[in-house]
N, C-alpha and C. Protein backbone atom coordinates (compact mmCIF):
# COMPACT_ATOMS: atom_id res chain seq x y z
N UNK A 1 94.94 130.76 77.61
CA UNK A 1 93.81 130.47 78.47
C UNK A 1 93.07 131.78 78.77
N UNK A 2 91.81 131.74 78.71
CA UNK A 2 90.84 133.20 79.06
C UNK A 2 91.10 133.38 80.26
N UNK A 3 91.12 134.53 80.68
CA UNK A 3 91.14 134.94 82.02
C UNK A 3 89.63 135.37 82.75
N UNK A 4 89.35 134.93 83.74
CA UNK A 4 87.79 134.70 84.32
C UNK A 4 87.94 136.13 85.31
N UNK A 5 86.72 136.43 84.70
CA UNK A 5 86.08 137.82 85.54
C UNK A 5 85.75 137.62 86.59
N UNK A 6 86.01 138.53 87.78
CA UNK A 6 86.10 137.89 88.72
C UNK A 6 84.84 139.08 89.42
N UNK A 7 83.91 139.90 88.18
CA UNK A 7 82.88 140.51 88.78
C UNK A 7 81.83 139.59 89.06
N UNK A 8 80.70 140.24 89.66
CA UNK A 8 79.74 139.56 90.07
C UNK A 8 78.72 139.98 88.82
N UNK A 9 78.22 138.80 87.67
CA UNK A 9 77.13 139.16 86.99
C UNK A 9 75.76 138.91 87.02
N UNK A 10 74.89 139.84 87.16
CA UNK A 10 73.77 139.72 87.46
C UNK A 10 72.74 140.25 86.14
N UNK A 11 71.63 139.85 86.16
CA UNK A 11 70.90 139.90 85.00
C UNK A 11 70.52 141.62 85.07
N UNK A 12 70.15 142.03 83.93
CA UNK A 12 70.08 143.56 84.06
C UNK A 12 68.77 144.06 84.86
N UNK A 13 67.97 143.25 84.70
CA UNK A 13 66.83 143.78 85.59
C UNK A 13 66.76 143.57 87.19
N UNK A 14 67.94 143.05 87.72
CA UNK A 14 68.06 142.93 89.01
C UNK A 14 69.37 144.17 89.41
N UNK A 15 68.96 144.95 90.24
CA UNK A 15 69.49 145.45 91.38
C UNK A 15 70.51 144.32 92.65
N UNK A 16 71.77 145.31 92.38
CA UNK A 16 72.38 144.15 93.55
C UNK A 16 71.73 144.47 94.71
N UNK A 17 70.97 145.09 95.16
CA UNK A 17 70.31 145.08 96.88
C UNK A 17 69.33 144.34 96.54
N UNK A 18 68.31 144.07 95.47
CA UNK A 18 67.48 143.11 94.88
C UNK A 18 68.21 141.90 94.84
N UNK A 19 69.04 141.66 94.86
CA UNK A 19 69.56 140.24 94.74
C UNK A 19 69.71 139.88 95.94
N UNK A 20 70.42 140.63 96.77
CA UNK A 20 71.23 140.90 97.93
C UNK A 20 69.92 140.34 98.87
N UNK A 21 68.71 140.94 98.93
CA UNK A 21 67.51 141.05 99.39
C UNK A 21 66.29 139.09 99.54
N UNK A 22 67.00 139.25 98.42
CA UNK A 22 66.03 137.40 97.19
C UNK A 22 67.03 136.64 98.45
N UNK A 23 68.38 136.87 98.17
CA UNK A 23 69.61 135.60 99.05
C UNK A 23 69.28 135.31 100.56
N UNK A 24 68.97 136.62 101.09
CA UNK A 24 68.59 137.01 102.31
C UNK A 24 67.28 135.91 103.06
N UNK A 25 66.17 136.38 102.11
CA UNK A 25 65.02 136.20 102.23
C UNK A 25 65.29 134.36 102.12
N UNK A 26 65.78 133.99 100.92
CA UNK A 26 65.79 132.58 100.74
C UNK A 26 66.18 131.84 101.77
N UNK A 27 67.66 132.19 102.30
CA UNK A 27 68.16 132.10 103.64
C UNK A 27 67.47 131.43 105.28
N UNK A 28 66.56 132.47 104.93
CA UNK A 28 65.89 133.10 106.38
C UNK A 28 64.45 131.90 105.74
N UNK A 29 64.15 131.86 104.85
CA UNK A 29 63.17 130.42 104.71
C UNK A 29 63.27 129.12 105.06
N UNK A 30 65.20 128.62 104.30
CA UNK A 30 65.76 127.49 104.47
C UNK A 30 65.52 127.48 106.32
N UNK A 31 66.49 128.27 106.71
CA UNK A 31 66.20 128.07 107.96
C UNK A 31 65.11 127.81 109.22
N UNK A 32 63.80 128.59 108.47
CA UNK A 32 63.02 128.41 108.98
C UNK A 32 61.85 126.65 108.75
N UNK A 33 62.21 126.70 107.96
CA UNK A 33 62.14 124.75 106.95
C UNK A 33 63.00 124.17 107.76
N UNK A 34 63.87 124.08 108.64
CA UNK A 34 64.98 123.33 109.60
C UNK A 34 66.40 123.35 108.68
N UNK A 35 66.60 123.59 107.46
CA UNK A 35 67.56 123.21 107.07
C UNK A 35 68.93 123.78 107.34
N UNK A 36 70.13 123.19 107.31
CA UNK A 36 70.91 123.10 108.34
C UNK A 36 71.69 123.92 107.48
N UNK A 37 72.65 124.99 107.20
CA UNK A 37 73.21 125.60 106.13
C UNK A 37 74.89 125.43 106.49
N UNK A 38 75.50 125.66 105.37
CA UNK A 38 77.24 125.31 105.69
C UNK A 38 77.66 123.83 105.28
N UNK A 39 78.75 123.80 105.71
CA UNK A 39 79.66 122.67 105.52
C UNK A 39 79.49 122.25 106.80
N UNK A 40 79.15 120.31 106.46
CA UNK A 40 78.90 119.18 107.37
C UNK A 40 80.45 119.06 108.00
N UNK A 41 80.45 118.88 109.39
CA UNK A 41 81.43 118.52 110.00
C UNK A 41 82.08 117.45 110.25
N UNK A 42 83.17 117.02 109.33
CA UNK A 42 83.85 116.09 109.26
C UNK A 42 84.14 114.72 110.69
N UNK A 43 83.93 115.31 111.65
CA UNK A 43 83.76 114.46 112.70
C UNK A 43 82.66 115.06 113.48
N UNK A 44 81.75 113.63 114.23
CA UNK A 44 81.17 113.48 115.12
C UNK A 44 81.22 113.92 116.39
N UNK A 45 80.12 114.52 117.22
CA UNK A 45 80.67 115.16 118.76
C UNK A 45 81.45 113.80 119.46
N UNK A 46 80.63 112.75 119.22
CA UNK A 46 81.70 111.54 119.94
C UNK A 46 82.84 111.34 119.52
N UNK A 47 83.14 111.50 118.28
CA UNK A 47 84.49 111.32 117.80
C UNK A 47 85.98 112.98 118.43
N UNK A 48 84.85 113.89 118.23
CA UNK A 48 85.38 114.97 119.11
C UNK A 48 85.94 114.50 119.94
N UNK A 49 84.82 114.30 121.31
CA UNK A 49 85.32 113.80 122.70
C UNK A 49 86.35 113.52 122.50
N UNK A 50 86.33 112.00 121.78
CA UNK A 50 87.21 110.88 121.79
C UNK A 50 88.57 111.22 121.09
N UNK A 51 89.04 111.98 120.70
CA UNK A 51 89.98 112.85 120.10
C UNK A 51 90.94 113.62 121.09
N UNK A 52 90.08 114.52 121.31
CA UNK A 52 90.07 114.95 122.82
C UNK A 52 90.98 114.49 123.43
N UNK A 53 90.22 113.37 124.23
CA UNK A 53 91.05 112.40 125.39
C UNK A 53 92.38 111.96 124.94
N UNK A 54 92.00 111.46 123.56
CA UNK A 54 93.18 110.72 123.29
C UNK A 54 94.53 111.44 123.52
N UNK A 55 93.98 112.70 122.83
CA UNK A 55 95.47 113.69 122.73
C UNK A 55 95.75 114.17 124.15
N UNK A 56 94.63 114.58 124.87
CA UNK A 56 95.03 115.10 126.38
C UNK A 56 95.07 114.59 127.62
N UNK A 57 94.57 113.48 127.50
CA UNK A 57 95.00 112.49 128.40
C UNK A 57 95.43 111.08 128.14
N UNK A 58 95.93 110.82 126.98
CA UNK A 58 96.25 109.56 126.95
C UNK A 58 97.93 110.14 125.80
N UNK A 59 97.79 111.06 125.92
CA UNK A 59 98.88 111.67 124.97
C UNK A 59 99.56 111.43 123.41
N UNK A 60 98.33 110.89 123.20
CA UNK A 60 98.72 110.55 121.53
C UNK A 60 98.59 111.86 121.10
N UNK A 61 99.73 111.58 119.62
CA UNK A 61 100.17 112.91 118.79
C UNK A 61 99.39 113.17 118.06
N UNK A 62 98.77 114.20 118.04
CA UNK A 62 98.10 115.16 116.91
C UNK A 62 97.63 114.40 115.74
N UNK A 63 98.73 114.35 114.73
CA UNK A 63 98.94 113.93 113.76
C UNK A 63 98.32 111.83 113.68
N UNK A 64 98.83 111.50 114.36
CA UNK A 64 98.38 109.84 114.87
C UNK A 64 96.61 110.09 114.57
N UNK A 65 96.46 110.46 115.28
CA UNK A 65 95.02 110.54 115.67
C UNK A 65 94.12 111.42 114.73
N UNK A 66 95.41 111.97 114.13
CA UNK A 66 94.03 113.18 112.52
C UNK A 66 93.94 111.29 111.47
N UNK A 67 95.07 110.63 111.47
CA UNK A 67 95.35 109.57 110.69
C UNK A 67 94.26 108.55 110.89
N UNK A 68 94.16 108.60 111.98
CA UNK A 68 92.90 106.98 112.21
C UNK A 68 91.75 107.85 112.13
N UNK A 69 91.13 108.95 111.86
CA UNK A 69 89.81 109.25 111.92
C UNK A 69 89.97 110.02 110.02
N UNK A 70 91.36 109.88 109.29
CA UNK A 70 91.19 109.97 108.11
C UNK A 70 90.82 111.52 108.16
N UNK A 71 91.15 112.45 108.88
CA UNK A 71 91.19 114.12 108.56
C UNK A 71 92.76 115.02 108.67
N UNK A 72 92.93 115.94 108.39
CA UNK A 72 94.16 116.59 108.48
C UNK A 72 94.62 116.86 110.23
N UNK A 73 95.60 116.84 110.59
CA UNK A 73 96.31 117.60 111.52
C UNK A 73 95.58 118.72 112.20
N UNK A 74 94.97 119.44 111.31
CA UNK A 74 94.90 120.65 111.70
C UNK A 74 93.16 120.60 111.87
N UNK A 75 92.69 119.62 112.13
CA UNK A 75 90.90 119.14 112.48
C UNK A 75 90.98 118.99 113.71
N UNK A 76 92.47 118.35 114.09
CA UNK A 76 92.49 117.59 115.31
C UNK A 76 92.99 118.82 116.34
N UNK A 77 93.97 119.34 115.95
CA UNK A 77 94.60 121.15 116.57
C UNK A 77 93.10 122.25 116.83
N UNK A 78 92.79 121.82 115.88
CA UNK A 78 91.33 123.27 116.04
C UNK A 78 90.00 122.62 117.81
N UNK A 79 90.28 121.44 117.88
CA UNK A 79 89.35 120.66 119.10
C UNK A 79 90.01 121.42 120.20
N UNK A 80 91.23 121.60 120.29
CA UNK A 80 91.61 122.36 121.51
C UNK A 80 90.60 123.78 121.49
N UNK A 81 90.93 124.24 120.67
CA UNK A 81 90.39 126.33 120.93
C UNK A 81 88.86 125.71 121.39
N UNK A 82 88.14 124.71 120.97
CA UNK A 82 86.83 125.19 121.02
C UNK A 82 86.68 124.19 122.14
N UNK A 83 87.52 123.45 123.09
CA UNK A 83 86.55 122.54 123.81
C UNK A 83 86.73 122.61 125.34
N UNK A 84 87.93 124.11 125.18
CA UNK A 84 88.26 124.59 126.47
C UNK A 84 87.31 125.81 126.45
C-alpha cells in the first residue's frame, strides 16, 4: 500500500501566506453572507435542556439518555461543563 504524504501541496505559484491569506479572506466572506461554519450540533438547545433535567433532576443515567436521543455517552457528559 502507498504511503500518503502527509505535506501540505500547494500549486507552485502560490505562497503558503498566499494561501493562508485566500482561506482567511474566504472565511471572513462566508461569515459575513451569514453562513454558519463547523460541525452542526447533534442535539437541539431543547433537547439539551431536556437532557439536562433528565440526568440532574430526575436522575437518569448518562448512558440511558445518550440511547433515546441516538448520540454517544460522551454528548450527554460534555452538557454538564457547559450548562453550569
Amino acid at each position: 500500500m502507498p504511503r500518503r504524504s502527509t505535506k501540505l501541496s500547494l500549486p507552485p505559484a502560490v505562497s503558503l501566506r498566499t494561501w493562508c491569506l485566500q482561506i482567511t479572506e474566504g472565511r471572513e466572506r462566508a461569515k459575513a453572507r451569514g453562513v454558519k461554519l463547523g460541525r452542526k450540533p447533534k442535539l437541539i438547545e431543547h433537547q439539551k435542556r431536556e437532557a439536562i433535567r433528565l440526568r440532574d433532576r430526575l436522575g437518569e443515567q448518562v448512558r440511558e439518555i445518550a440511547r433515546s436521543y441516538n448520540v454517544s455517552h460522551s454528548t450527554i457528559s460534555r452538557l454538564a461543563v457547559f450548562s453550569k
